[in-house]
Protein backbone atom coordinates (compact mmCIF):
# COMPACT_ATOMS: atom_id res chain seq x y z
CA UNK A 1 0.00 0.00 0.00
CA UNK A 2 1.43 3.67 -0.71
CA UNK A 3 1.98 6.09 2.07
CA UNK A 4 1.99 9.81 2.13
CA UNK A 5 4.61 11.78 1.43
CA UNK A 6 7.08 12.18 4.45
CA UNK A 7 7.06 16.05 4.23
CA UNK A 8 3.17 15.76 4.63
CA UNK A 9 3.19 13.47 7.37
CA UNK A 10 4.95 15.51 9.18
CA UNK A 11 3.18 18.89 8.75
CA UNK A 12 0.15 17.37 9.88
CA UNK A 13 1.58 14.60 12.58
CA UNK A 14 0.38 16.85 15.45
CA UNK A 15 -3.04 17.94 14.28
CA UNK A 16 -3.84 14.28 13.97
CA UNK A 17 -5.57 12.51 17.21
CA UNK A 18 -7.15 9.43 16.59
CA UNK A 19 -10.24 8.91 18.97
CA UNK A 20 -10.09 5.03 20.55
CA UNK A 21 -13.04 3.53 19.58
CA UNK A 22 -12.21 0.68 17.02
CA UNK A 23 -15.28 1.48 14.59
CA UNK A 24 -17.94 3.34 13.97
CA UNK A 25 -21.74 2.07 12.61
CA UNK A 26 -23.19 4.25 9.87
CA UNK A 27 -26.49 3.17 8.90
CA UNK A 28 -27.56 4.66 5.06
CA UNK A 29 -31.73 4.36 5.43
CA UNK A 30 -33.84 5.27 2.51
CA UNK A 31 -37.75 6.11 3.47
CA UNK A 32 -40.81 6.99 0.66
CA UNK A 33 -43.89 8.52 1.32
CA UNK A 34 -46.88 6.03 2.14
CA UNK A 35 -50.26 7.12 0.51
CA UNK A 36 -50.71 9.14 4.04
CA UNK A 37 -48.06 11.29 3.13
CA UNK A 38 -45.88 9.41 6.17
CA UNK A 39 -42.36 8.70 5.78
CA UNK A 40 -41.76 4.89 6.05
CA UNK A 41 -38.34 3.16 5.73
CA UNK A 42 -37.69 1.23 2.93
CA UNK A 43 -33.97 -0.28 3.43
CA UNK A 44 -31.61 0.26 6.12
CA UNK A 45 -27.88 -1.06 5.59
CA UNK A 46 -25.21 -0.69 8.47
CA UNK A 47 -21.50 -0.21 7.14
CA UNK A 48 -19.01 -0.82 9.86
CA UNK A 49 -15.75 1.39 9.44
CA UNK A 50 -12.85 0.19 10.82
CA UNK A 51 -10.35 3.29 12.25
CA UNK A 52 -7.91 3.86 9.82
CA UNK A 53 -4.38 4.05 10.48
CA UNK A 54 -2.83 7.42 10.47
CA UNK A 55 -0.71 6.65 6.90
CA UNK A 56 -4.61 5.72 5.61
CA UNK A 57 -5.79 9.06 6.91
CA UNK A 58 -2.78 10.71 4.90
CA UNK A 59 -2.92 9.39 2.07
CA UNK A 60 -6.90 10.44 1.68
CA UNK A 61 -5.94 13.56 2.24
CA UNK A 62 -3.37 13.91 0.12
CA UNK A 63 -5.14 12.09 -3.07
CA UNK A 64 -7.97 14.39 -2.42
CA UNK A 65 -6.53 17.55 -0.95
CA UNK A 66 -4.77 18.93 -3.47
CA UNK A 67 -5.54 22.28 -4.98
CA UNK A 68 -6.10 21.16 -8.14
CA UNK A 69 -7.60 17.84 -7.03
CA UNK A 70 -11.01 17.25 -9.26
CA UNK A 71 -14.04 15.83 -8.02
CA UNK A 72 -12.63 12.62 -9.72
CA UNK A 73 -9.71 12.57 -7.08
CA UNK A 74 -11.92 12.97 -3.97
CA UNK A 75 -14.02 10.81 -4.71
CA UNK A 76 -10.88 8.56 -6.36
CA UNK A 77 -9.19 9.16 -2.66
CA UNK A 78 -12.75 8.16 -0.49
CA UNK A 79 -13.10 4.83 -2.46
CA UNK A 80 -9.47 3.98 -1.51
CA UNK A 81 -10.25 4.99 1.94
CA UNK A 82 -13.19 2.92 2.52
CA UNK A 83 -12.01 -0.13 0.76
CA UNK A 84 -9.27 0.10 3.17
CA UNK A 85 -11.59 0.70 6.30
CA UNK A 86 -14.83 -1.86 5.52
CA UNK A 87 -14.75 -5.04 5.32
CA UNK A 88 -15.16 -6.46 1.48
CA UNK A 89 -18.61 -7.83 1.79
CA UNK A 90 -19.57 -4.12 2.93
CA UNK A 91 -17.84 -2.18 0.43
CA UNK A 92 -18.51 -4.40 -2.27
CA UNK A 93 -22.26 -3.94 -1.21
CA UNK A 94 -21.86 0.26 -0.59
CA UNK A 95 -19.96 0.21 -4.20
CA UNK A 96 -23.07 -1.48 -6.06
CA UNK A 97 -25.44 0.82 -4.03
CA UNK A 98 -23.21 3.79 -5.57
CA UNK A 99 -23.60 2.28 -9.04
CA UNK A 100 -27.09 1.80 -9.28
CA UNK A 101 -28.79 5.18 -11.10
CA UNK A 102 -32.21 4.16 -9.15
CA UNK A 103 -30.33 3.92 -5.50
CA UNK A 104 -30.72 7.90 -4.67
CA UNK A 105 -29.49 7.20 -0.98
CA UNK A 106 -26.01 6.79 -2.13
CA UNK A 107 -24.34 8.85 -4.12
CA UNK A 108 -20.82 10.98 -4.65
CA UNK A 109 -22.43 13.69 -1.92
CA UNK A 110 -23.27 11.28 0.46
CA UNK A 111 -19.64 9.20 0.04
CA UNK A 112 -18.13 12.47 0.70
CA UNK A 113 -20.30 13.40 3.65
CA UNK A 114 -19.53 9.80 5.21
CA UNK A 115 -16.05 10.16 4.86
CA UNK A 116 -16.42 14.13 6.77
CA UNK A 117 -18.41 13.08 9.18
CA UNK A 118 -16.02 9.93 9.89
CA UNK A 119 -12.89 11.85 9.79
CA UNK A 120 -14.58 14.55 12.14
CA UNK A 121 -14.92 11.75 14.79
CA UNK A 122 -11.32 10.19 14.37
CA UNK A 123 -9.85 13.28 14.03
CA UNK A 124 -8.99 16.48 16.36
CA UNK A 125 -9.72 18.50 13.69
CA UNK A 126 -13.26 19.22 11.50
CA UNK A 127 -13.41 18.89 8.31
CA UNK A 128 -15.07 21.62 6.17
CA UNK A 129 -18.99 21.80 6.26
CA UNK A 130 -20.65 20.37 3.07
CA UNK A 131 -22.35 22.94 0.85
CA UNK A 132 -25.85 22.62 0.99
CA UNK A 133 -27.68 19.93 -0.93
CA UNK A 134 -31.70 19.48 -2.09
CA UNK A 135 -33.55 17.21 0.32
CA UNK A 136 -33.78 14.39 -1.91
CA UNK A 137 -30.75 13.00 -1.62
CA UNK A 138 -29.10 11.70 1.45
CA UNK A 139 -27.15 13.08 4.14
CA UNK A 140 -24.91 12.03 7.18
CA UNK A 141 -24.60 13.41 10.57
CA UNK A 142 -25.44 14.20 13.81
CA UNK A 143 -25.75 10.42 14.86
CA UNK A 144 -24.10 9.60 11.29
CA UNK A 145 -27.40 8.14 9.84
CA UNK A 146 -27.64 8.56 5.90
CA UNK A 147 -31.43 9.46 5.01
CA UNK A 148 -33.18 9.76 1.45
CA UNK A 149 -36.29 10.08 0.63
CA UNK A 150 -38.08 8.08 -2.29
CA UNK A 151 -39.30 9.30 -5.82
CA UNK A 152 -42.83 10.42 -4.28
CA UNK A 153 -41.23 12.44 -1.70
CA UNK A 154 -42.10 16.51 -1.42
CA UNK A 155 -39.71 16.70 1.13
């Protein structure tokens, strides 16, 4: 596996301060409107990250933090990350979730909002705040639960 760069190990070594807890559960629920206008819940998978080691950590950062890192590269740079941090059977099952057009609970915003919200918790220091998004597709936070709403959905 590659490691970050020496130089940018050690510019960041003491802003980094892993939390102890071993994993963290993040549960990606999708709900739809009943005929009541209710929310229901429709699936519910639990992904199970593993914490990262800190050359893991790095190495996200620095395949996805560069200035003139693309989309392409963060989102490049959070597949690596959570292929390294799930087990297969989980990111095998995220990654087909991610390729299906009618899954709307799991998409590029929602990868990168797992991967904020995880590195907020491992991590002394936050990451920036995602830009506002419509509320039809998912989100994570608070108590990292990813939530979209279905196709009927005037939410």
């Amino acid at each position: 596996m590659a490691t970050a760069p020496q130089a940018f190990r050690r510019k960041l070594q003491d802003r980094i301060a892993p939390e102890k807890r071993e994993s963290i559960l993040v549960p990606i629920e999708t709900y739809e409107d009943d005929e009541e206008g209710n929310e229901v819940l429709i699936r519910r998978d639990e992904y199970t990250f593993r914490r990262p080691t800190q050359e893991q950590i790095l190495l996200a950062f620095s395949l996805g933090g560069r200035e003139d890192s693309t989309m392409g590269d963060e989102i490049a740079a959070i597949f690596s990350f959570m292929k390294d941090t799930l087990s297969d059977a989980e990111y095998k099952r995220l990654m087909k979730r991610f390729r299906d057009p009618a899954d709307e609970a799991v998409d590029s915003e929602m990868l990168i909002q797992i991967f904020q919200f995880l590195m907020e918790q491992w991590q002394s220091f936050p990451t920036q705040q995602p830009a506002a998004s419509s509320g039809s597709r998912a989100s994570a936070g608070g108590r990292s639960t990813g939530r979209a709403r279905g196709k009927g959905s005037t939410h």
